[in-house]
Each structure stands twice: as C-alpha cells, then as structure tokens.
Protein backbone atom coordinates (compact mmCIF):
# COMPACT_ATOMS: atom_id res chain seq x y z
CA UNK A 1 -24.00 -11.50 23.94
CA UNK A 2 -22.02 -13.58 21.74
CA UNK A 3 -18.60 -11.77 19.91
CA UNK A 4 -17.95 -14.58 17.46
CA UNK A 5 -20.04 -13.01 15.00
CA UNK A 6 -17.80 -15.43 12.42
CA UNK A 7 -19.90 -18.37 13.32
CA UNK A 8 -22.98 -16.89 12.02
CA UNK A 9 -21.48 -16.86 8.47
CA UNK A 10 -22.92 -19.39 7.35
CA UNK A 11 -26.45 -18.05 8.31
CA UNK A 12 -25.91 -14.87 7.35
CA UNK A 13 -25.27 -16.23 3.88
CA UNK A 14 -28.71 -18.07 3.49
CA UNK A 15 -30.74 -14.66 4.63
CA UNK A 16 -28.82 -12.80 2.10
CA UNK A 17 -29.54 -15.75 -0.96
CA UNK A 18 -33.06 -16.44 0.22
CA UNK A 19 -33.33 -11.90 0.68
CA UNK A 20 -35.29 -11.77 -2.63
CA UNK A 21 -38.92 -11.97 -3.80
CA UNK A 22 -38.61 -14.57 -6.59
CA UNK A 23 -36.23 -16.46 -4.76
CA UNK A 24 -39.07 -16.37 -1.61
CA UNK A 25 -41.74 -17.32 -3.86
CA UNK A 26 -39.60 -20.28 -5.41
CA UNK A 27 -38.99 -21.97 -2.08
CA UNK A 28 -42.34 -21.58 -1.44
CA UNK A 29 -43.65 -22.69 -4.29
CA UNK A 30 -41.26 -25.64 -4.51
CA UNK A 31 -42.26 -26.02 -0.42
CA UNK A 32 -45.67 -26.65 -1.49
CA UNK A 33 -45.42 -28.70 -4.47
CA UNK A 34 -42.68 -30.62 -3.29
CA UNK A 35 -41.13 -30.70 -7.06
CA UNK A 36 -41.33 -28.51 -9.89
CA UNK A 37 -39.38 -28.01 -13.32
CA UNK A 38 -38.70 -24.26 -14.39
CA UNK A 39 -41.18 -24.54 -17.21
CA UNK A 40 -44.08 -24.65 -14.51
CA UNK A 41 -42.23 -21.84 -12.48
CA UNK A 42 -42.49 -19.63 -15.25
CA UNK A 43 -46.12 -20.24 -16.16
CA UNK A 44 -46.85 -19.55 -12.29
CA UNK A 45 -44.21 -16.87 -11.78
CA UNK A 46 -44.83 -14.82 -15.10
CA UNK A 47 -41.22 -14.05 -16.22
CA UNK A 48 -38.93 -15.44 -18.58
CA UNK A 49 -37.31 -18.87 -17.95
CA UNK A 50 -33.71 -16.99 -17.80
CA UNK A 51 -35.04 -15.11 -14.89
CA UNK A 52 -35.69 -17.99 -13.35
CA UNK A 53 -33.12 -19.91 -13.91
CA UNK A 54 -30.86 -17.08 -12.91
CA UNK A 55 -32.44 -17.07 -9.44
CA UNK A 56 -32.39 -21.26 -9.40
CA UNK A 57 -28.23 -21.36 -9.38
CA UNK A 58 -27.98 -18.61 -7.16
CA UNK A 59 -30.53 -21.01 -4.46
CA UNK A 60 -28.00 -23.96 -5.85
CA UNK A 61 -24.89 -22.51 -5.37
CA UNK A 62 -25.87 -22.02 -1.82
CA UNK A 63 -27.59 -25.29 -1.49
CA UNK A 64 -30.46 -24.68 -0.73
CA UNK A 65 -32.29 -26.59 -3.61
CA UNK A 66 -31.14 -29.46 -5.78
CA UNK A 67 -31.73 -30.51 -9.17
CA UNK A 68 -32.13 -34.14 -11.10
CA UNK A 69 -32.21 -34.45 -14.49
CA UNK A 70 -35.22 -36.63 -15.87
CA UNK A 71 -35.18 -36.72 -19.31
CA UNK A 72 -34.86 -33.45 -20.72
CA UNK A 73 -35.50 -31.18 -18.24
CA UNK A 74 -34.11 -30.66 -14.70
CA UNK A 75 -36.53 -31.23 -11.89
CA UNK A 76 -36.10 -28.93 -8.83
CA UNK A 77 -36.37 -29.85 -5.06
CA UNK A 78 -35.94 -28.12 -1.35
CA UNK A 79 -32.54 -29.53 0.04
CA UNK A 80 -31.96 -27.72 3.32
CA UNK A 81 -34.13 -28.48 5.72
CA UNK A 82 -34.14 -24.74 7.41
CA UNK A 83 -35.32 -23.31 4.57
CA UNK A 84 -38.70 -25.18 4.84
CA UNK A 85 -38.55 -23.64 8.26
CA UNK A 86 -37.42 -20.31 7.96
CA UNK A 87 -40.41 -20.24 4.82
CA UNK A 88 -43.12 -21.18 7.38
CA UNK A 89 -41.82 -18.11 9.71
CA UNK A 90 -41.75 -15.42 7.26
CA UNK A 91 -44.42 -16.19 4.62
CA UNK A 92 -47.73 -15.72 5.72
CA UNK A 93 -50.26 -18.03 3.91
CA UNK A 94 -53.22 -16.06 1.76
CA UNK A 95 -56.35 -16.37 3.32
C-alpha cells in the first residue's frame, strides 16, 4: 500500500468534478458527438441553458473540456484524454 495519498490529488479532483449526473451525461454526450454547443445540450438534456452552463465551467475549470468560440456561440469539446476513458468504464451503453 501506498501512504502518499497526496499524489492522488489530482485524481481525486476529477472523480469529485465528473461525481454528477449532468456532468456524466455531458461527457458522454460530448464523447459521442465529438462537439456540441449548449443550445443542443439543452434540447437533449431538458433543463435550462444556465444549468448547463453552470455544470460546463465547473468541467472547464478542471479541464476537462474546452471551449472555441465560432461566431456567436461557444462550441464545446472533450480535452482530457482520461475522461474518454474513465466514461467508457462507468457508463454502460443502452441496449
């Protein structure tokens, strides 16, 4: 067993950011698409573009997605490459 627990930090803080059902369904949506602006996120998702956008800087902050800016809105992308992983692990695809 490992004591430096502090080297698991950073880890730790990507299970607690991605630790949330519309944050799940986000990456995965954004996993499968490959791209998507919030205005598609909320017709999918079914709750108000704050809500979403809310949850979108929280997965920024920790960088786990990015953002460009085309035009007038902001398209959204998957930037770290565990979370395509970690996605795969814990979602199960609908049969």
């Amino acid at each position: 067993m490992d004591n430096n627990y502090k080297r698991f930090q950073d880890t730790a803080e990507l299970l607690k950011v991605m630790a949330h059902p519309v944050r799940l369904c986000i990456l995965r949506g954004l996993i499968k698409s490959g791209e998507c602006n919030v205005t598609s996120m909320q017709d999918c998702l079914e709750i108000p573009q704050s809500t979403i956008s809310q949850h979108l800087q929280k997965l920024k902050s920790a960088g786990l997605v990015e953002g460009e800016r085309r035009g007038l809105e902001i398209i959204y992308k998957i930037k770290d490459p565990r979370v395509k992983l970690l996605i795969e692990i814990l979602v199960e695809e609908e049969k």
